[in-house]
Protein backbone atom coordinates (compact mmCIF):
# COMPACT_ATOMS: atom_id res chain seq x y z
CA UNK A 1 133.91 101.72 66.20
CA UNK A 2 136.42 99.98 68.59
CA UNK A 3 135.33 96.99 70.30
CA UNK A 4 135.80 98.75 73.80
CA UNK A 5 133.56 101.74 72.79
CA UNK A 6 131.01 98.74 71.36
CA UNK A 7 128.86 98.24 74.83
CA UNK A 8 128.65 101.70 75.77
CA UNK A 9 127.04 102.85 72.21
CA UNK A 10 124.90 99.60 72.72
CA UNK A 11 124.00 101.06 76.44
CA UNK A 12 123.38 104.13 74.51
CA UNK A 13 120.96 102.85 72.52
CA UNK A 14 119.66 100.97 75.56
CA UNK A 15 118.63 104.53 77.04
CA UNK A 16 117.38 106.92 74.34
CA UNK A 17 114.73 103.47 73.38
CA UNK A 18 113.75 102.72 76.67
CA UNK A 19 112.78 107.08 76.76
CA UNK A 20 111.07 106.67 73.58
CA UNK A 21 109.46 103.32 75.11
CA UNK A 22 108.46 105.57 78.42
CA UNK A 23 106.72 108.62 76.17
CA UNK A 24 105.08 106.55 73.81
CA UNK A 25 103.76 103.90 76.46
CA UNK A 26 102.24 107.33 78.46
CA UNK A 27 100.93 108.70 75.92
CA UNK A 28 99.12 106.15 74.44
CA UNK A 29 97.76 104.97 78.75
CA UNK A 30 96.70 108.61 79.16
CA UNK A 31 95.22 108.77 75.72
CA UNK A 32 93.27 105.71 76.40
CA UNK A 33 92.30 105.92 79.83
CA UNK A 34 91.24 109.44 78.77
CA UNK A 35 88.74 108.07 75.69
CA UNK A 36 87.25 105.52 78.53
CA UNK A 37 86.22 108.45 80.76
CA UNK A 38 84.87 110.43 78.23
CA UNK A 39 82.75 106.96 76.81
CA UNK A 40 81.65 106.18 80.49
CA UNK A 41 81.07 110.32 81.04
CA UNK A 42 83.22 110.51 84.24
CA UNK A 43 83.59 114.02 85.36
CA UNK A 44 87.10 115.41 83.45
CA UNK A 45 88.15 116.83 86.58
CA UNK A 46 88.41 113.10 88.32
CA UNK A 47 90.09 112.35 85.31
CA UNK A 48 92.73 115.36 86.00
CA UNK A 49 93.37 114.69 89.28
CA UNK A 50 93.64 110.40 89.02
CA UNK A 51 94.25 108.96 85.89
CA UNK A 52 95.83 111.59 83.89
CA UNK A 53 98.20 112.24 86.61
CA UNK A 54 98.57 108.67 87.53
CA UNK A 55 99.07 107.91 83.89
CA UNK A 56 101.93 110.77 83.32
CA UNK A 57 103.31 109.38 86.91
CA UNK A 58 103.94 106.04 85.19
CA UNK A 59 107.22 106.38 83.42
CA UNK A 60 108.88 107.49 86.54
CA UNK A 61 106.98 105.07 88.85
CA UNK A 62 108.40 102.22 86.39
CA UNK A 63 111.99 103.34 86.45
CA UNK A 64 111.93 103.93 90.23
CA UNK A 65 110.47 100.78 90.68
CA UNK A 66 113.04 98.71 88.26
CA UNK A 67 115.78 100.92 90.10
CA UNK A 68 115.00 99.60 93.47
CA UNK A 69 114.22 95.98 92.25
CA UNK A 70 117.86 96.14 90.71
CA UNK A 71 119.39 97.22 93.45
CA UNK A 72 120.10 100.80 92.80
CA UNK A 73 118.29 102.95 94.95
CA UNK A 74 119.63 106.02 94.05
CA UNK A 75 118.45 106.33 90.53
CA UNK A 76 114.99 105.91 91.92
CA UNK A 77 115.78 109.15 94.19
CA UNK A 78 116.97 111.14 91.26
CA UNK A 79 114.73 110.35 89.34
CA UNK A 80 111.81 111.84 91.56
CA UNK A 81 113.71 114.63 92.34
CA UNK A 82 114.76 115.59 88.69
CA UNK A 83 111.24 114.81 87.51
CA UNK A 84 109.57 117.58 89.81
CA UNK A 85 112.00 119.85 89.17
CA UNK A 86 111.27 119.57 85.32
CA UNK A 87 107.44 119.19 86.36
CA UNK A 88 107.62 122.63 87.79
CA UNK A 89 110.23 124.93 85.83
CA UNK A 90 109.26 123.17 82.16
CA UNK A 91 106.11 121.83 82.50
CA UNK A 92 104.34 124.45 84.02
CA UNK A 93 106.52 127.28 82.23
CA UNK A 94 106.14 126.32 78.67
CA UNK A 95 102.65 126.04 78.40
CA UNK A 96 102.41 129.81 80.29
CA UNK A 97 104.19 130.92 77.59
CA UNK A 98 101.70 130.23 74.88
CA UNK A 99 98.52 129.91 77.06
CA UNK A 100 98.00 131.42 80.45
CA UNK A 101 96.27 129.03 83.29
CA UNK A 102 93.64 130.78 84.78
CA UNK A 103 92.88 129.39 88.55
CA UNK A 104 90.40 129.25 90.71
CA UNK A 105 90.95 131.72 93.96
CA UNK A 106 93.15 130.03 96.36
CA UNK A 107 93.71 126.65 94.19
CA UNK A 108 96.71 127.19 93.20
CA UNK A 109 98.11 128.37 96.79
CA UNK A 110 96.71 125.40 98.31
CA UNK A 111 98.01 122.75 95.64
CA UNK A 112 101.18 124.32 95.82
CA UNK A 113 101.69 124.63 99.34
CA UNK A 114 100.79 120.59 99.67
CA UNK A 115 103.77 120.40 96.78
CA UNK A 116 106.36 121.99 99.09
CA UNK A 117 104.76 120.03 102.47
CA UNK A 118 105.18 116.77 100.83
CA UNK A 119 108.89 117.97 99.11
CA UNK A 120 109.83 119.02 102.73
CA UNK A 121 108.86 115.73 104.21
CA UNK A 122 110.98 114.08 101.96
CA UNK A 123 113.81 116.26 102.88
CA UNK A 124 113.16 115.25 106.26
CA UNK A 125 113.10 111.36 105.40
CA UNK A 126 116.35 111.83 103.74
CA UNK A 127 118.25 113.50 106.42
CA UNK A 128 116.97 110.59 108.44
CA UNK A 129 117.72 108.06 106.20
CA UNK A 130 117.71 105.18 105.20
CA UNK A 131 113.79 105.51 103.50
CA UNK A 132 112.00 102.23 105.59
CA UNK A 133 109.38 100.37 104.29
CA UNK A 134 107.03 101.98 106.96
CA UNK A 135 107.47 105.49 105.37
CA UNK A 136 106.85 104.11 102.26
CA UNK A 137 103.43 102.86 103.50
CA UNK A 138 102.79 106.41 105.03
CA UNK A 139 103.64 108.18 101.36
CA UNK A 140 101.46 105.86 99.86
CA UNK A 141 98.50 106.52 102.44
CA UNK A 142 98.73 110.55 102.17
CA UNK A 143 98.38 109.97 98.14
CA UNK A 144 95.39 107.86 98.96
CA UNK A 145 94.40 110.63 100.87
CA UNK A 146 95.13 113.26 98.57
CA UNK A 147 93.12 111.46 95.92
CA UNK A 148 89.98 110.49 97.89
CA UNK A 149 90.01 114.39 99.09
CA UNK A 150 90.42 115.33 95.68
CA UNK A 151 87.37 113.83 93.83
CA UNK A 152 85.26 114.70 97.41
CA UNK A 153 84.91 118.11 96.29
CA UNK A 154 89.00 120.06 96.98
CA UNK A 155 89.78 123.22 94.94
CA UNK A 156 91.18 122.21 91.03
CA UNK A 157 93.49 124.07 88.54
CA UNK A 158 92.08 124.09 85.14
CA UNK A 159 92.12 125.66 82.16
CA UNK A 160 89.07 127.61 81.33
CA UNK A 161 86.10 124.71 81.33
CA UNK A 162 86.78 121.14 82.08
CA UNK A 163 84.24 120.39 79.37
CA UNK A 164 86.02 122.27 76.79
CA UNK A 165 89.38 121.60 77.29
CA UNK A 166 88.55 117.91 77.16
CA UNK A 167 86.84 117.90 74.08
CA UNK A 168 89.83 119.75 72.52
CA UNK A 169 91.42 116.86 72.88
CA UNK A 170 92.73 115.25 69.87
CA UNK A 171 93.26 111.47 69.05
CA UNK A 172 91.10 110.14 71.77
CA UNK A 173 89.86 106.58 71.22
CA UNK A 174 86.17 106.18 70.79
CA UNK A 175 85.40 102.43 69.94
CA UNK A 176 85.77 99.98 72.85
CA UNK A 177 88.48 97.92 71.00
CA UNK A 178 90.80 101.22 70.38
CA UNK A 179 90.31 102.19 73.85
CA UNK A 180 91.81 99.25 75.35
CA UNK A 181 94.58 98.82 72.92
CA UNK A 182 95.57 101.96 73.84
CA UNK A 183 95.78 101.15 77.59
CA UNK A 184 96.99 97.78 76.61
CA UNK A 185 100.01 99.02 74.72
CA UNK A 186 100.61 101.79 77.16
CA UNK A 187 101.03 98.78 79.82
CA UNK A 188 103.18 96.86 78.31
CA UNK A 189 105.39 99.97 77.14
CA UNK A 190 106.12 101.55 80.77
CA UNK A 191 107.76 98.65 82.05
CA UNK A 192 110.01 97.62 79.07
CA UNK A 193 111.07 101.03 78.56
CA UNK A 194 111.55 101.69 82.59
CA UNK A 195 114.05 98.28 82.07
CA UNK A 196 115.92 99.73 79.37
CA UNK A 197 116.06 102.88 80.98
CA UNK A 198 117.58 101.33 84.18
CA UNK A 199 120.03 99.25 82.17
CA UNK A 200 121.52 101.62 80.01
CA UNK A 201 121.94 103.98 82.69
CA UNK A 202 123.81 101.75 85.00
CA UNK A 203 125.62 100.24 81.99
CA UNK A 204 126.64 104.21 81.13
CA UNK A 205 127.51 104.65 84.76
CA UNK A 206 129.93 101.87 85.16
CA UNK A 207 131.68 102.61 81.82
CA UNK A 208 132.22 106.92 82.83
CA UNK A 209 132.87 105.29 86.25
């Protein structure tokens, strides 16, 4: 390998760790916070709505959040953007395939009409741009929102029994020492991979120009 083709393979590298960094480092936070809730018998469906989906948040929150530190905003767009795309054509569309989700009447409706309300909004904020801080307060407030109306008692889609499909879950941690490993290695995983991420893509982007 040339010399001049030596940084991008190493910017290469760079990007498929920090990935591997971001999965692992989510797996093992959900996995853990997940084995806490069960020890400390907090209702699954909190679980669903806040840490599970704050914990498979975390990979993009990181590289967002490195992307803006570093200067480069738009890799922080993208990257929301792409990732509900994916959430919603892959995530949702593979697991139809081998299971179907049964909902609740109207639950589905309602969560996915809040989906396209919040995707319009930021529509809106990008016509009008540039993003201010103050909008970023007000994005932050409706997920508080969202959350506190959540675990008050809003409509949920689950599969079959919360119970169930909890305790199908395999590789949970069970001893108190596992459990916060688990989270402990999760932390410190997001953020190094989100770095790597953020690197190697810029490095990528300034060598394809």
């Amino acid at each position: 390998m040339s010399r001049t083709g030596m940084p991008e393979f190493i910017d290469l590298l760079k990007l498929f760790g920090g990935f591997v960094y971001l999965l692992m480092g989510g797996e093992l936070l959900v996995r853990g916070a997940l084995g806490l809730s069960k020890e400390s018998h907090i209702p699954p469906v909190i679980v669903g709505m806040t840490v599970v989906a704050m914990g498979t948040s975390a990979p993009e929150l990181m590289v967002s959040t490195f992307s803006a530190l570093s200067g480069h905003a738009g890799i922080a767009v993208g990257n929301v953007v792409g990732s509900n795309i994916a959430n919603v054509l892959l995530v949702i569309g593979v697991p139809v395939l081998i299971y179907p989700i049964v909902c609740r009447q109207g639950g589905l409706l309602q969560q996915t009409s809040l989906m396209i309300g919040v995707s319009l909004l930021l529509i809106v904020m990008c016509v009008f741009e540039p993003i201010s801080f103050l909008e970023g307060v007000l994005l932050v407030g409706l997920l508080i929102a969202f959350l506190f109306a959540a675990t008050r008692g809003s409509t949920f889609i689950e599969l079959e029994d919360p119970e169930e499909e909890m305790d199908r879950g395999v590789g949970l941690p069970s001893y108190p020492g596992t459990i916060t490993l688990f989270i402990l290695l999760g932390v410190i995983a997001l953020p190094l991979g989100a770095d790597m991420v953020v690197e190697g893509g810029v490095g990528l982007a300034g060598s394809w120009g």
